[in-house]
N, C-alpha and C. Protein backbone atom coordinates (compact mmCIF):
# COMPACT_ATOMS: atom_id res chain seq x y z
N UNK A 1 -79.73 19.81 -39.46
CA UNK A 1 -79.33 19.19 -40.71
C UNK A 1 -78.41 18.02 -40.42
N UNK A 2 -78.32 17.14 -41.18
CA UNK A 2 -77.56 15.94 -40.99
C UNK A 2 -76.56 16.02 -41.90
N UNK A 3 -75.12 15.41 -41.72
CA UNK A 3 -74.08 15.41 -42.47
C UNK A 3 -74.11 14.55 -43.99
N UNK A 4 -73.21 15.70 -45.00
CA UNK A 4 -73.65 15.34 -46.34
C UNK A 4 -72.29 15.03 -46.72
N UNK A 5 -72.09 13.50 -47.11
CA UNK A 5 -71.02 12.86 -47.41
C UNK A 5 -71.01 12.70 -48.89
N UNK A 6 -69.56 12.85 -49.36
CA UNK A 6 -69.90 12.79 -50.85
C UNK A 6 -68.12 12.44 -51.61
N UNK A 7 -68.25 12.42 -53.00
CA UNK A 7 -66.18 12.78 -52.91
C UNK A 7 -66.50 13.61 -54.45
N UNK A 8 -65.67 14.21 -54.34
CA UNK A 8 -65.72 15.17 -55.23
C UNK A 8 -64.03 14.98 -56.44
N UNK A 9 -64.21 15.72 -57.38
CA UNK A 9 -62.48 15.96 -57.48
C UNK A 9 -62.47 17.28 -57.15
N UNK A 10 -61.21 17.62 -57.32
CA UNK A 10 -60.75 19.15 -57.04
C UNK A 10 -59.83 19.70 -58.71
N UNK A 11 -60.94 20.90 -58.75
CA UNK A 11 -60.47 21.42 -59.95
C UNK A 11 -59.73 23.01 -60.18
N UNK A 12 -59.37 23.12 -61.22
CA UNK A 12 -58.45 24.63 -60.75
C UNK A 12 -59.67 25.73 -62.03
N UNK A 13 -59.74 26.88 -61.64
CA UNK A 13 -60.23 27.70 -62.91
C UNK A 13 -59.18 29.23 -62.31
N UNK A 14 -58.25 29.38 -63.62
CA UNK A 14 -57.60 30.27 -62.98
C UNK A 14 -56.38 29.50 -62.40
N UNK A 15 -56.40 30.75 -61.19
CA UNK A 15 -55.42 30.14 -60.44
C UNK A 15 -56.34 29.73 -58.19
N UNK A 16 -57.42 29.56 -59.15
CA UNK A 16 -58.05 29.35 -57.70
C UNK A 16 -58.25 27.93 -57.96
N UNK A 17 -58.10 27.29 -56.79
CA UNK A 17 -58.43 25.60 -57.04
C UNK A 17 -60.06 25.57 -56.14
N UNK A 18 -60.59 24.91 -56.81
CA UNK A 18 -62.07 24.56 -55.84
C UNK A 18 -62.55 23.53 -55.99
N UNK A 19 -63.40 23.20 -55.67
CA UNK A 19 -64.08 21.77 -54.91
C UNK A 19 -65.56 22.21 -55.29
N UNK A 20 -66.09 21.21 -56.52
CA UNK A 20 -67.10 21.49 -56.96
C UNK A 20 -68.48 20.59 -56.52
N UNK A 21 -69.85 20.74 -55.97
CA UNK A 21 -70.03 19.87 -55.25
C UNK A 21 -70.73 19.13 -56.25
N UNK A 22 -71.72 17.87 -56.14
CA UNK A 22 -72.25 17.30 -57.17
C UNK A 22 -73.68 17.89 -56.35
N UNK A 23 -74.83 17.91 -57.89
CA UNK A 23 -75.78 18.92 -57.65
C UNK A 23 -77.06 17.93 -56.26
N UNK A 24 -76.57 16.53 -56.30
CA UNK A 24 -77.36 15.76 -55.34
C UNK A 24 -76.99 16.28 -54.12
N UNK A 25 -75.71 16.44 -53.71
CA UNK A 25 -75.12 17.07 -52.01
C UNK A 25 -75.57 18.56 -51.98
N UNK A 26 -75.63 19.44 -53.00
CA UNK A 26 -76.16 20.40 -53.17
C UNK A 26 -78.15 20.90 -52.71
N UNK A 27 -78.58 19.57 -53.28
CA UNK A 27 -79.80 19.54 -53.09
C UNK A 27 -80.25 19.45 -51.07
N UNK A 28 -79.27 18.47 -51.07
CA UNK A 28 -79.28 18.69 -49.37
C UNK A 28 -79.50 19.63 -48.68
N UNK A 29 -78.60 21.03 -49.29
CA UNK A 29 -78.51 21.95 -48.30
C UNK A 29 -79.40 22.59 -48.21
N UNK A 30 -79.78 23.41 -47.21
CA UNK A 30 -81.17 24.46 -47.20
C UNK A 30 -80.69 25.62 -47.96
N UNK A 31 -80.58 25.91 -48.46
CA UNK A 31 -80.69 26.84 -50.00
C UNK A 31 -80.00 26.94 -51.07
N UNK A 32 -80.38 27.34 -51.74
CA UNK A 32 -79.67 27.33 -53.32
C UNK A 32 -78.77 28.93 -53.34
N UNK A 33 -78.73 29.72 -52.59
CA UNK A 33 -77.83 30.57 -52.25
C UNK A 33 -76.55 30.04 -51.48
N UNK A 34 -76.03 31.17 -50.72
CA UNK A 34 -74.43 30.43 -50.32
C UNK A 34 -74.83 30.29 -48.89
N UNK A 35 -74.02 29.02 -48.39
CA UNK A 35 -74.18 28.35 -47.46
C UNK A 35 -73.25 28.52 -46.92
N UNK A 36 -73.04 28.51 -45.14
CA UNK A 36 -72.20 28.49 -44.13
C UNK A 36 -72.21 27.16 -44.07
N UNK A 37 -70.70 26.09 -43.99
CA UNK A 37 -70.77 24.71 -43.73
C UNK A 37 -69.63 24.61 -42.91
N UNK A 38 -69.85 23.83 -41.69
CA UNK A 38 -68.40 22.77 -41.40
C UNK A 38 -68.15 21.80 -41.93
N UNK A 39 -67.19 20.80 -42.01
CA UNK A 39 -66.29 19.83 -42.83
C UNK A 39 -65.32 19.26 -42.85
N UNK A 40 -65.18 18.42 -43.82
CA UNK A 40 -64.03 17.92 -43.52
C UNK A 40 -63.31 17.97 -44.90
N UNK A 41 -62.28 17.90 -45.24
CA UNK A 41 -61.70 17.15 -46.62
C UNK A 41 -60.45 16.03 -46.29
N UNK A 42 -60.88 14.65 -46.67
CA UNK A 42 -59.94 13.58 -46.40
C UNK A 42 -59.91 13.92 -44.58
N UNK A 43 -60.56 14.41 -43.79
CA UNK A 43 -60.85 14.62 -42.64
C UNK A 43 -59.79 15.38 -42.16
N UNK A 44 -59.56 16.88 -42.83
CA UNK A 44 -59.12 18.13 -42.08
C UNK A 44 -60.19 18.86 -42.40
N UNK A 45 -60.50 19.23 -40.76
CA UNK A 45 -61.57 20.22 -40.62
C UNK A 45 -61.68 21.25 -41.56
N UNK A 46 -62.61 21.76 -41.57
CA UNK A 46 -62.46 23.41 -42.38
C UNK A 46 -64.16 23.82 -42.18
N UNK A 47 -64.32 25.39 -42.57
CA UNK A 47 -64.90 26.06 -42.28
C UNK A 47 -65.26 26.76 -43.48
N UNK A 48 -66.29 27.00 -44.54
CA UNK A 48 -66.09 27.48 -45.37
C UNK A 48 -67.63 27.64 -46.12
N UNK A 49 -67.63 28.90 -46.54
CA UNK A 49 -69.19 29.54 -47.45
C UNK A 49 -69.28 28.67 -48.87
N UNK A 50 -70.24 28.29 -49.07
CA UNK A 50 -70.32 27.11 -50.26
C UNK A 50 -71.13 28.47 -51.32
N UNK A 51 -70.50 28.99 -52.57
CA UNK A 51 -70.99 29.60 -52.97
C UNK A 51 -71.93 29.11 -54.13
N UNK A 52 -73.28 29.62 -54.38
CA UNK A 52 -73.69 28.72 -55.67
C UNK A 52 -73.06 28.92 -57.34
N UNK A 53 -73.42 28.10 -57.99
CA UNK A 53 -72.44 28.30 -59.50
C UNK A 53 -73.50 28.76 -60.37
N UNK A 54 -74.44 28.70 -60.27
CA UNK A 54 -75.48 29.62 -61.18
C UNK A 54 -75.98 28.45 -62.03
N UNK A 55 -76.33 27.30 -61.51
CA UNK A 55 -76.77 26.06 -61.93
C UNK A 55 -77.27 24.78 -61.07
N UNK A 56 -77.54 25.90 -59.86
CA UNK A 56 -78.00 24.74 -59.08
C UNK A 56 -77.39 24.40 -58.38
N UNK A 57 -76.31 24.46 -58.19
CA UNK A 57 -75.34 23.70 -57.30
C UNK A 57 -74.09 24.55 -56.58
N UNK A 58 -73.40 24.37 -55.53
CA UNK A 58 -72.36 24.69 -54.75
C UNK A 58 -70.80 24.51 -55.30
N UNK A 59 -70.03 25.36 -54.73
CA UNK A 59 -68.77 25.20 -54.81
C UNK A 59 -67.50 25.92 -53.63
N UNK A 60 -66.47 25.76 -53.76
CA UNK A 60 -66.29 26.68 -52.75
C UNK A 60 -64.52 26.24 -52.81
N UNK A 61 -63.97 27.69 -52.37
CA UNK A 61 -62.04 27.67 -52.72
C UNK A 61 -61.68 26.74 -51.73
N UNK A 62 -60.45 26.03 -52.33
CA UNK A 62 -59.76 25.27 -51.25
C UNK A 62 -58.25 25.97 -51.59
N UNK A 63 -57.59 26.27 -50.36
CA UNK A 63 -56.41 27.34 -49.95
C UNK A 63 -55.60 26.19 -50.07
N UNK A 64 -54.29 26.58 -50.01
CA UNK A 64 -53.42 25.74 -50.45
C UNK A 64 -52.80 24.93 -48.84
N UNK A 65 -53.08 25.39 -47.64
CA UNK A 65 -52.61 24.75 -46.30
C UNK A 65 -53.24 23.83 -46.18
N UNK A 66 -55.18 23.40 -46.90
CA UNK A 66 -55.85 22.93 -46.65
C UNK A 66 -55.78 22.00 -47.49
N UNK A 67 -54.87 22.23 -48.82
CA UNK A 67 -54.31 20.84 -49.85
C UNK A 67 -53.65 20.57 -49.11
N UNK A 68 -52.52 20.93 -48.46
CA UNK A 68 -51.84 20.33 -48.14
C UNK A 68 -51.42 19.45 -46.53
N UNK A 69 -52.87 20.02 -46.00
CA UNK A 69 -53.16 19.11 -44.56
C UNK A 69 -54.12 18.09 -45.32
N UNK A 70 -54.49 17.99 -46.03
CA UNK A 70 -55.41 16.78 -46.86
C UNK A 70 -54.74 16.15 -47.47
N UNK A 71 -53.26 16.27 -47.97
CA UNK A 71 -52.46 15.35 -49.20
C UNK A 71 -53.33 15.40 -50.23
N UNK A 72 -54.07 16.54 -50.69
CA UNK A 72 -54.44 16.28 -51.89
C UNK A 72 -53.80 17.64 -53.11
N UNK A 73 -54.32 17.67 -54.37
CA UNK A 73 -53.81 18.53 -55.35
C UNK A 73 -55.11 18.70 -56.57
N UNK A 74 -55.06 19.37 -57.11
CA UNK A 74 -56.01 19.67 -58.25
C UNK A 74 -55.68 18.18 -59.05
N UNK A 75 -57.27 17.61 -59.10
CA UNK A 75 -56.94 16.42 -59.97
C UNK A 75 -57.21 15.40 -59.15
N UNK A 76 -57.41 15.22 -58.17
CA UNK A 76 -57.27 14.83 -57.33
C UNK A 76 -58.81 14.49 -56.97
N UNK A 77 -59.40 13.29 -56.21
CA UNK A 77 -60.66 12.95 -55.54
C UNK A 77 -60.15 13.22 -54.23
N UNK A 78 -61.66 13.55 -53.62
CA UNK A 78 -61.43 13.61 -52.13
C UNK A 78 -62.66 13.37 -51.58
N UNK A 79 -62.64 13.01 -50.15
CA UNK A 79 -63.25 12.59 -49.19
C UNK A 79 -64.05 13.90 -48.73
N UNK A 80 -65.34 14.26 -48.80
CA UNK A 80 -65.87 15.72 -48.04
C UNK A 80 -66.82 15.08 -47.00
N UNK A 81 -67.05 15.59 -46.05
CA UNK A 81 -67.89 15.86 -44.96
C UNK A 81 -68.75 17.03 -44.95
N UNK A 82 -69.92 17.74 -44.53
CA UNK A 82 -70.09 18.76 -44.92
C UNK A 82 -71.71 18.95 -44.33
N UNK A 83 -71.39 20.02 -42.80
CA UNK A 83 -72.73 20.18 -42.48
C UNK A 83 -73.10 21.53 -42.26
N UNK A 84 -74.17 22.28 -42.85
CA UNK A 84 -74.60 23.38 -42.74
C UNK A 84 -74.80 24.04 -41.11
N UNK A 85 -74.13 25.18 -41.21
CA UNK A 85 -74.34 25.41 -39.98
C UNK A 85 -74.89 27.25 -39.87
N UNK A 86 -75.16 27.22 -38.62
CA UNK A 86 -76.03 28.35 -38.43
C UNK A 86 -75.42 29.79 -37.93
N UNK A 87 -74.17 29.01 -37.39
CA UNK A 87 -73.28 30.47 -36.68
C UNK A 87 -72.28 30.80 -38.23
N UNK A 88 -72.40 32.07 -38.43
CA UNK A 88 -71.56 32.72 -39.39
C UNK A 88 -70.68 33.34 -39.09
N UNK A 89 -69.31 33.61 -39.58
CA UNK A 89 -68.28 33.75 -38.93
C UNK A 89 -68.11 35.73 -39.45
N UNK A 90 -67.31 35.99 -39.01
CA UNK A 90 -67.60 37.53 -39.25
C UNK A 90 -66.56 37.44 -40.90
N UNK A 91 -67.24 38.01 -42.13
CA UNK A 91 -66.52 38.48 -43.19
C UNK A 91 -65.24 39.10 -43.38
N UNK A 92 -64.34 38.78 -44.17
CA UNK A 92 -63.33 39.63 -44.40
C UNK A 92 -63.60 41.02 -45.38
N UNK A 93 -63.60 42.26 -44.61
CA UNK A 93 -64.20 43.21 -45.05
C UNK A 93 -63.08 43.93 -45.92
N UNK A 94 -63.38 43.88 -47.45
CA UNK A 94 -62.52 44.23 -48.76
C UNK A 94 -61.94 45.96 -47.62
N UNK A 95 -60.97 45.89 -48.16
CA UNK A 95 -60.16 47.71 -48.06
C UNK A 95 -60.83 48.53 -48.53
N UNK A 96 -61.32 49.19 -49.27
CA UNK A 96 -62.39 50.01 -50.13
C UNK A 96 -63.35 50.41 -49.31
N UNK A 97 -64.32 48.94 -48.98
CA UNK A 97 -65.29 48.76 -48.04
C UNK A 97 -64.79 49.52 -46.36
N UNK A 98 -63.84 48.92 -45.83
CA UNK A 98 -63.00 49.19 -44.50
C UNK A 98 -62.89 50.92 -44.80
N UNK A 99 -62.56 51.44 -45.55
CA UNK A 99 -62.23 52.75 -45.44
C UNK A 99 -63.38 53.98 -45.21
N UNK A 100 -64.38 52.75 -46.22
CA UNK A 100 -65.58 53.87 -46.44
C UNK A 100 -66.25 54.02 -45.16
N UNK A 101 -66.55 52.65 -44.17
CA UNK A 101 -67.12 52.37 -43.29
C UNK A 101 -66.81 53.26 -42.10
N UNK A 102 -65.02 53.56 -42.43
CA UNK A 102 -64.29 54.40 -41.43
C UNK A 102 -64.56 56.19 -41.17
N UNK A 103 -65.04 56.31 -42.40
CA UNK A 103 -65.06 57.60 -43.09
C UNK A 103 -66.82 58.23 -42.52
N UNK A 104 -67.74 56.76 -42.51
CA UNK A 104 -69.14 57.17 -42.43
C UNK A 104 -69.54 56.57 -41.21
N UNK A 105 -69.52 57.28 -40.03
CA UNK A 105 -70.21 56.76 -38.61
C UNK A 105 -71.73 56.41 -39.08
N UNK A 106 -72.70 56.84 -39.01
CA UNK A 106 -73.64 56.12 -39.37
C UNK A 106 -73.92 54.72 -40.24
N UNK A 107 -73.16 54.70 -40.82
CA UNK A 107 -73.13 53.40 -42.04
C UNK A 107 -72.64 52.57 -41.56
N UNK A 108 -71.45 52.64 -40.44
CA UNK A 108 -70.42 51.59 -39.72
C UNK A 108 -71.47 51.11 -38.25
N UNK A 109 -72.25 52.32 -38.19
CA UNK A 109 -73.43 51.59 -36.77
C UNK A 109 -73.78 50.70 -37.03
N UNK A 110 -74.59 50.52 -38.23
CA UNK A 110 -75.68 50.39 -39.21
C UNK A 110 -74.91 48.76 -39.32
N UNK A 111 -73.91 49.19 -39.99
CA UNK A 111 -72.59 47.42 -40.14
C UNK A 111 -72.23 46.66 -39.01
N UNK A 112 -72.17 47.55 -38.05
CA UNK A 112 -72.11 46.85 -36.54
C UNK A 112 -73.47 45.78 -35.93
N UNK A 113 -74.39 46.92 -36.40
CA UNK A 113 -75.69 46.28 -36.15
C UNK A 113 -76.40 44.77 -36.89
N UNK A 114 -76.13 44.82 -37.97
CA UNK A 114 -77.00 43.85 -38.80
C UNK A 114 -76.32 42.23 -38.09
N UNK A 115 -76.49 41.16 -38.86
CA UNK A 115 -76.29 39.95 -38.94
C UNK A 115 -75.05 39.91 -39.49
N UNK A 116 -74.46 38.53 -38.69
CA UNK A 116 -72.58 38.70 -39.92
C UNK A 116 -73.66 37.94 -41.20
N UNK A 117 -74.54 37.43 -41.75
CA UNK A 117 -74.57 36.81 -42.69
C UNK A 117 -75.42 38.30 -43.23
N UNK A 118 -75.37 38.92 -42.92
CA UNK A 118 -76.30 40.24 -43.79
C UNK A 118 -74.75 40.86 -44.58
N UNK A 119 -73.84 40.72 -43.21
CA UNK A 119 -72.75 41.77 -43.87
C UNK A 119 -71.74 40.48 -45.09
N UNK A 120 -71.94 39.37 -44.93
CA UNK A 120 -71.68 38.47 -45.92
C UNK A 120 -72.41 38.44 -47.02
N UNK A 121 -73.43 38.70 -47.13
CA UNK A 121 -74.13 39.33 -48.57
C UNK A 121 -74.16 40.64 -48.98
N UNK A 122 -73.45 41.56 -48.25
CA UNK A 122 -73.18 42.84 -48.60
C UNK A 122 -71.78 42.90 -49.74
N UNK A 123 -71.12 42.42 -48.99
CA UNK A 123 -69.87 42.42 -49.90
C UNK A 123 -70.09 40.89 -50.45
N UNK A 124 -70.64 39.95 -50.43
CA UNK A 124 -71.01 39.75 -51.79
C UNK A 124 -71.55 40.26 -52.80
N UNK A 125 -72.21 41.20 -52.63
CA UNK A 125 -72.74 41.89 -53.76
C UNK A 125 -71.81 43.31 -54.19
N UNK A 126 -70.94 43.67 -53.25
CA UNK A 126 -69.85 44.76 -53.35
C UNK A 126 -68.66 44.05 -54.40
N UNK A 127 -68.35 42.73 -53.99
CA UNK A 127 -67.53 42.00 -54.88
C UNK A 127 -67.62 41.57 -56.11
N UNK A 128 -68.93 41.48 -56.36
CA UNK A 128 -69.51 41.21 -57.62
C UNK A 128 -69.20 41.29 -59.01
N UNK A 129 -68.06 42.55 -58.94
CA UNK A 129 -67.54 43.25 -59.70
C UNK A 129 -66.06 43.75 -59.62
N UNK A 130 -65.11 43.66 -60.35
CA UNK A 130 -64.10 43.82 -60.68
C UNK A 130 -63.59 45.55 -60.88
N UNK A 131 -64.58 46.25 -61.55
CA UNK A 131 -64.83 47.94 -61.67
C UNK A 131 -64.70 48.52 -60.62
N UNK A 132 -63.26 49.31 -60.11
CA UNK A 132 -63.28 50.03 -58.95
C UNK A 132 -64.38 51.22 -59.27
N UNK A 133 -64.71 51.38 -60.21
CA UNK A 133 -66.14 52.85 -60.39
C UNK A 133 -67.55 51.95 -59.81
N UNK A 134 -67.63 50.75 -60.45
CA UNK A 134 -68.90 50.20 -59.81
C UNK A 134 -68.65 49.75 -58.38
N UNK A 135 -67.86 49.41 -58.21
CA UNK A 135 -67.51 48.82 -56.63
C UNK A 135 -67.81 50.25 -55.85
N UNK A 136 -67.18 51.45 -56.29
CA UNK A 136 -67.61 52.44 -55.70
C UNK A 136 -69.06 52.98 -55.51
N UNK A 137 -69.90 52.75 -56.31
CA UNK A 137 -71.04 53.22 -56.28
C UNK A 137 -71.98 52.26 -55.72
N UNK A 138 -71.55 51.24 -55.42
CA UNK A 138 -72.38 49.77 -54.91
C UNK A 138 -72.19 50.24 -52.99
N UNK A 139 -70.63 50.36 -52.68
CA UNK A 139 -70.41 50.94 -51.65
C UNK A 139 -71.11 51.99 -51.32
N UNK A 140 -71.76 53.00 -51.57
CA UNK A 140 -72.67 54.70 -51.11
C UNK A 140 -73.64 53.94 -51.51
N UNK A 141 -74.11 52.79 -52.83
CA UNK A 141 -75.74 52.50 -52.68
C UNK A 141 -76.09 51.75 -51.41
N UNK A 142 -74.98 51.15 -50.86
CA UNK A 142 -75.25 49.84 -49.56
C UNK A 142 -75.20 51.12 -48.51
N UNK A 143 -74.64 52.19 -48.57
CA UNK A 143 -74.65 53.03 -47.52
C UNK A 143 -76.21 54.24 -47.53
N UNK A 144 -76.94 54.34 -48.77
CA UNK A 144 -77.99 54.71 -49.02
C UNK A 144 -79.15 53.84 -48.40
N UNK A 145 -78.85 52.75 -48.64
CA UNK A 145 -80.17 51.53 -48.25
C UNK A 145 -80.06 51.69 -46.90
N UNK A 146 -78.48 51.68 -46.32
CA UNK A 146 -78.87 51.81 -44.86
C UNK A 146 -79.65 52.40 -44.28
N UNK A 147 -79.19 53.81 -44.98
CA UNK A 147 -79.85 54.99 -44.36
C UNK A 147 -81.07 54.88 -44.42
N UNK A 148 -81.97 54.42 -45.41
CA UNK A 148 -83.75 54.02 -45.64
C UNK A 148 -83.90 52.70 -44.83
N UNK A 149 -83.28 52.28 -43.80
CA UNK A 149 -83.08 51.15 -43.22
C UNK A 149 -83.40 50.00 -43.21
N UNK A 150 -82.77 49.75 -44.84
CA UNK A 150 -82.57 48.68 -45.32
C UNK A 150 -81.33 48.07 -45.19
N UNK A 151 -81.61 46.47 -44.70
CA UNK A 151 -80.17 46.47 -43.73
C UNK A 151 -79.57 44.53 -44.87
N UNK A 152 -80.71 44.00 -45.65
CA UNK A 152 -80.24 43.38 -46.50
C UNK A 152 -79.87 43.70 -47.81
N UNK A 153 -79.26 43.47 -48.82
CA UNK A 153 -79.33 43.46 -50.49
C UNK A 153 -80.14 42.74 -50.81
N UNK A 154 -81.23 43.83 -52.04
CA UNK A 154 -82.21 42.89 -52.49
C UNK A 154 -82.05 42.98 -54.01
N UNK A 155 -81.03 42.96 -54.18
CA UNK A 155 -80.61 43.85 -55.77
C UNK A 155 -79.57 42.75 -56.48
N UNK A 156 -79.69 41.65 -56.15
CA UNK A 156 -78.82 41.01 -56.68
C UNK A 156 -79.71 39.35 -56.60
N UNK A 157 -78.81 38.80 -57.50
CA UNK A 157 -79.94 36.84 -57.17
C UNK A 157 -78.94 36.29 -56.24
N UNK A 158 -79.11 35.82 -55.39
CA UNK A 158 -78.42 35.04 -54.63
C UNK A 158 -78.25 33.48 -54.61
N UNK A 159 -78.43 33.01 -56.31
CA UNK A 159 -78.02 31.83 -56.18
C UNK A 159 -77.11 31.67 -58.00
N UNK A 160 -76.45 33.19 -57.92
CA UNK A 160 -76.02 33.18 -59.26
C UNK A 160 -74.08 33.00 -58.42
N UNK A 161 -73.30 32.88 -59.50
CA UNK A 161 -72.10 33.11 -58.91
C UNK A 161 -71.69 34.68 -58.90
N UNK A 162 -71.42 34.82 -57.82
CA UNK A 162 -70.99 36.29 -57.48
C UNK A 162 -69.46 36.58 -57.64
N UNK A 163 -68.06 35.54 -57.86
CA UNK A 163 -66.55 35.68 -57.88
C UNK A 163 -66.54 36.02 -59.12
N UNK A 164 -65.99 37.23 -59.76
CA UNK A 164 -65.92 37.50 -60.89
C UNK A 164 -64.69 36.55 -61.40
N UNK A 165 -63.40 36.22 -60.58
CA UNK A 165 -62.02 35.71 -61.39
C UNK A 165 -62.46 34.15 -61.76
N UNK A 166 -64.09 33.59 -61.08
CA UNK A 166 -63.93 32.16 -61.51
C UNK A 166 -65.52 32.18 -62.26
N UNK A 167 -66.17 33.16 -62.65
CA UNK A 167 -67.51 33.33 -63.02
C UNK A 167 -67.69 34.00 -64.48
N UNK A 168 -68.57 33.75 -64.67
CA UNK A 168 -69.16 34.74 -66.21
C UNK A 168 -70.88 34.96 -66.43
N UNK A 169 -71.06 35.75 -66.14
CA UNK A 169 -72.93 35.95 -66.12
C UNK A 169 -73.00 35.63 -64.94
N UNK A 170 -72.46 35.68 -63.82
CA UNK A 170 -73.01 34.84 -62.80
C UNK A 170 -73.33 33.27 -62.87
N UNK A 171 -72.40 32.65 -63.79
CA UNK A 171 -72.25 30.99 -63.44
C UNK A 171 -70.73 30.83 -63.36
N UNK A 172 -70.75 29.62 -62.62
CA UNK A 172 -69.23 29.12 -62.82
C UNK A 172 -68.55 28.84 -63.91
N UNK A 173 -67.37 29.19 -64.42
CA UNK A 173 -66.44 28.78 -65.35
C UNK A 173 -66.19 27.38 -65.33
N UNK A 174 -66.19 26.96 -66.34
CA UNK A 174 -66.19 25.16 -66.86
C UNK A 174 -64.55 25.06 -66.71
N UNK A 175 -63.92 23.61 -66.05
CA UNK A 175 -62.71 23.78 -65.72
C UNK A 175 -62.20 22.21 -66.43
């Protein structure tokens, strides 16, 4: 893939600030699901899953070290760089998730085994939801599929928004 230059502003929904892409840089990428990209903003590197907004297009959090190695702020235009890449970095695995995994040797093989981008759509689809009762039962269904050794989620769209604090139906919140 070749690098997708573009400038964006940076908007807040909530209290998460993100970087919304325009749906042409979007079209670039090889899928309309979430994307692994390197980058730049105002040219500080970064590393980061471009999630889709349930309209076609990408978005993705910008942390506040990364405003502030950029000099930028919500409101703000910026400079992006942005190339899809193929190595996926290993997920931050929710507590809930970590415990259950701890609790079930077979299920944690099973998590050892797959793709980090398999276990990045796992708890995307574990996150999906805000309901510690559904989060619970999503957790033993991802540990059920294993066991029938099914090692992706096929139970969800993968080009809807999956962050419940910046989403509604699975699209992005208008900011």
């Amino acid at each position: 893939m070749s690098l997708i230059r573009f400038e964006a502003k940076l908007s807040k929904i909530g209290s998460w600030i993100i970087l919304k892409l325009h749906k042409s840089a979007s079209t670039s990428l090889p899928s309309r699901g979430m994307v692994m990209v390197d980058g730049t903003i105002n040219g500080v590197a970064f590393q980061a899953p471009l999630e889709p907004d349930g309209q076609g297009s990408h978005w993705f959090k910008v942390d506040k070290s990364m405003l502030k190695a950029a000099h930028a702020d919500t409101g703000d235009t910026v400079k992006v760089e942005i190339e899809p890449t193929k190595v996926w970095p290993e997920p931050e695995v929710p507590e809930d998730l970590k415990k259950a995994l701890q609790m079930n040797k077979e299920a944690y093989k099973t998590w050892m085994d797959i793709t980090p981008i398999a276990r990045w759509d796992w708890i995307r689809w574990i996150n999906s939801t805000k309901n510690p009762e559904t989060r619970k039962i999503r957790i033993e269904k991802t540990f059920s599929k294993f066991k029938d050794g099914i090692r992706r989620p096929c139970c969800f769209n993968r080009t809807m928004c999956t962050v419940p604090d910046v989403s509604h139906n699975g699209v992005l919140l208008e900011f």
